[in-house]
Protein backbone atom coordinates (compact mmCIF):
# COMPACT_ATOMS: atom_id res chain seq x y z
CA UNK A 1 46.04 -37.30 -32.67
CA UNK A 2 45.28 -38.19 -29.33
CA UNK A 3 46.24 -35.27 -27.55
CA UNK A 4 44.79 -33.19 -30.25
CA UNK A 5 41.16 -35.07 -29.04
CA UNK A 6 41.94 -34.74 -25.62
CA UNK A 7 42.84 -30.86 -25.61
CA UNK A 8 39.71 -30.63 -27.93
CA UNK A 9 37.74 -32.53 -25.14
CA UNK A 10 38.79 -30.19 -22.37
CA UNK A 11 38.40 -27.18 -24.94
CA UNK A 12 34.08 -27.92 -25.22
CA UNK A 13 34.34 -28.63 -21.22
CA UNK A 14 35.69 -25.32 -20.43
CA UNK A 15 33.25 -23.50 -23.21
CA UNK A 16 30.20 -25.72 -21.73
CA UNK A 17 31.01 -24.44 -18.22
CA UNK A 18 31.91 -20.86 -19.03
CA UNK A 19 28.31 -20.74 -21.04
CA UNK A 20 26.81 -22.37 -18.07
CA UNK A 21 27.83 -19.86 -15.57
CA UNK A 22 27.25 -16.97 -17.63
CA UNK A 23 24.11 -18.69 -17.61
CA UNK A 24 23.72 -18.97 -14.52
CA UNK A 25 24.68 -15.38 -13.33
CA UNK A 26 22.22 -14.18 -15.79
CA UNK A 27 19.56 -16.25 -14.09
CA UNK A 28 20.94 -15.03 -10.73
CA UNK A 29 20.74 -11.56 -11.43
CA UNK A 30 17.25 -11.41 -13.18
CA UNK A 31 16.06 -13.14 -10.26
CA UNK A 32 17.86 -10.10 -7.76
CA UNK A 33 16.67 -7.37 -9.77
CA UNK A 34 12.96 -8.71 -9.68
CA UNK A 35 13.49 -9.57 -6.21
CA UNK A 36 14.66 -6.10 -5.05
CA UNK A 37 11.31 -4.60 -7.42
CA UNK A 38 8.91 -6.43 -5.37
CA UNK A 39 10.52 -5.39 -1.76
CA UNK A 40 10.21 -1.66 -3.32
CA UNK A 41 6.97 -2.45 -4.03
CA UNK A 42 5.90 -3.79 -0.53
CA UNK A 43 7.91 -1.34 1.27
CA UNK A 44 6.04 1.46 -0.58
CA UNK A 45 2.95 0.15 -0.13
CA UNK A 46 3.33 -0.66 3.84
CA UNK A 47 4.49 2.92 4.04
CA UNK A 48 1.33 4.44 2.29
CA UNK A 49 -0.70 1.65 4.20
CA UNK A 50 0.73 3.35 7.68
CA UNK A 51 0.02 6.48 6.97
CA UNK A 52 -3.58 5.79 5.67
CA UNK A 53 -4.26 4.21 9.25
CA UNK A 54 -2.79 7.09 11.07
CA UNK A 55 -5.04 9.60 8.57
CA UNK A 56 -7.95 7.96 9.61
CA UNK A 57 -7.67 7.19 13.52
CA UNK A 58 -6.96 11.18 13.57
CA UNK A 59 -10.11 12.01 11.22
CA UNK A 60 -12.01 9.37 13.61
CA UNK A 61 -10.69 11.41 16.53
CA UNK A 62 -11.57 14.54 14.81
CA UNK A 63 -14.83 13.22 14.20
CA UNK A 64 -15.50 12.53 17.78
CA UNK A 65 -14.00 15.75 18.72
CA UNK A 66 -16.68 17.17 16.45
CA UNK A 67 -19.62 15.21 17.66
CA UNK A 68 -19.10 14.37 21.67
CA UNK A 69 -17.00 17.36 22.52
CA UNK A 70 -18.59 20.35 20.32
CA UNK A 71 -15.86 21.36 19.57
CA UNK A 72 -15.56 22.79 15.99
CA UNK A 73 -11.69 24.30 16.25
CA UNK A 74 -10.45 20.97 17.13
CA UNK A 75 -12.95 19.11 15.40
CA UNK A 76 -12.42 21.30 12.30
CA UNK A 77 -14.31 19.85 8.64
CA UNK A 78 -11.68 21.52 6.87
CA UNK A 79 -9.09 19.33 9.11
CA UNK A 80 -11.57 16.14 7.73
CA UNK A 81 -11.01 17.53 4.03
CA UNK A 82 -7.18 17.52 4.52
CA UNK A 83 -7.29 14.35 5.92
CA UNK A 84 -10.08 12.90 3.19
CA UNK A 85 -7.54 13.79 0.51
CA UNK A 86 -4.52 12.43 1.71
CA UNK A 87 -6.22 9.10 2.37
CA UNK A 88 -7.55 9.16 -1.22
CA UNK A 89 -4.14 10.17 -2.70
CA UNK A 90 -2.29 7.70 -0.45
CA UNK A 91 -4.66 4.70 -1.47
CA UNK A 92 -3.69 5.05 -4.98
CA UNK A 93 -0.83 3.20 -4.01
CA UNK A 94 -2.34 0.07 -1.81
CA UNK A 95 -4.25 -1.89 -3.89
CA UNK A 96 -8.01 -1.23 -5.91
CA UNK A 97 -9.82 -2.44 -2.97
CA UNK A 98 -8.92 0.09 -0.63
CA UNK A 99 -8.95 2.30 -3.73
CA UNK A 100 -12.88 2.14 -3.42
CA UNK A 101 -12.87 2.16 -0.07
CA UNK A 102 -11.28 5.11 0.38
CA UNK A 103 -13.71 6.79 -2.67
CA UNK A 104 -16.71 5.22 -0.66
CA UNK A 105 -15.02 7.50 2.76
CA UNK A 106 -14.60 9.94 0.59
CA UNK A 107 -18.50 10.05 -0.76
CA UNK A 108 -19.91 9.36 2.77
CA UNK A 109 -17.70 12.29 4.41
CA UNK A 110 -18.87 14.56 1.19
CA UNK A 111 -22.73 13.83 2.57
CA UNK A 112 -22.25 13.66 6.14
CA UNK A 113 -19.66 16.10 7.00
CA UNK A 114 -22.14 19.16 7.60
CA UNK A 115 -24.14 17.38 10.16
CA UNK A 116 -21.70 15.28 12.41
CA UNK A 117 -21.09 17.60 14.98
CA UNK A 118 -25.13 17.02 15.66
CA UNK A 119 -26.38 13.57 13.92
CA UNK A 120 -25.85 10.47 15.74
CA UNK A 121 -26.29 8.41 12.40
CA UNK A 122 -23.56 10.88 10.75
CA UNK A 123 -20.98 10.33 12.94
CA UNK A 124 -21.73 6.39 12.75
CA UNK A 125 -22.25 6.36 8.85
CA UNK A 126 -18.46 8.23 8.71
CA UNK A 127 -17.07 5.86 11.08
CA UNK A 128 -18.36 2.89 9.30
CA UNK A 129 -16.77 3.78 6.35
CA UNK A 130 -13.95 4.30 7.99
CA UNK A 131 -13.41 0.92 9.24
CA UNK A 132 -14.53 -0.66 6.13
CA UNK A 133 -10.82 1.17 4.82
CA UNK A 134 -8.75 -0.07 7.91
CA UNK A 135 -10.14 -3.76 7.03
CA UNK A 136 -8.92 -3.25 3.20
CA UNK A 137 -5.70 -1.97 4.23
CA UNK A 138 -5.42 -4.77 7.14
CA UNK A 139 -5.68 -7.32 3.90
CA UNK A 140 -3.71 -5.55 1.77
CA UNK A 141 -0.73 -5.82 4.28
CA UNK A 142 -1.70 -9.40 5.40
CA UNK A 143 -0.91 -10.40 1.54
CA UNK A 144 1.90 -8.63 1.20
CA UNK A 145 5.47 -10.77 0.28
């Protein structure tokens, strides 16, 4: 009888730590797969992030182009379009907040594109909104995991 209790003994032991480290490796794993969702996550927004900024220190530069250099090849409003959308496509995947932002750059290029190569307050309204993307993005990536 005794070695009947003691086997039984060792039997619950073995099932109590073969339940705890399935346990365990579930926990593990969950914790992994969530893990490796949010570093996708980050790493595609950083990427769209990057390219945002580089999209809008080349529409700046065509913007100046435009304005201080007259020159309307270079400084091209159909380049600005180009470069409107693909900062409004790309900000769908930052955050809301640079969402707007970009809709706001969007709205401001929409009035002011016509007149930058000649209005002072054109190029400076553009550029303005401009920046106020760059400092969403710069928080967006500052939060970041």
């Amino acid at each position: 009888m005794l070695e009947s209790d003691q086997v039984n003994k060792k039997l619950h032991l073995y099932q109590a730590t073969v339940i705890l480290s399935v346990l365990f490796a579930f926990v593990g794993f969950s914790y992994n797969v969530w893990r490796m969702e949010v570093s996708e996550h980050n790493n595609n927004v950083r990427t769209a992030c990057f390219e945002m900024l580089v999209e809008l220190t080349s529409l700046e530069q065509l913007i100046y182009i435009a304005h201080y250099d007259g020159d309307t090849k270079e400084g091209s409003p159909r380049k600005g379009w180009v470069k409107i959308r693909l900062i409004t496509d790309l900000s769908v995947l930052t955050s809301k907040a640079v969402e707007q932002k970009a809709a706001i750059l969007k709205t401001v290029w929409s009035d002011h594109w016509s007149t930058m190569t000649d209005d002072q307050t054109s190029v400076e309204s553009i550029v303005n909104a401009i920046d106020g993307v760059r400092v969403e993005i710069k928080m967006v990536l500052r939060s970041l995991d």
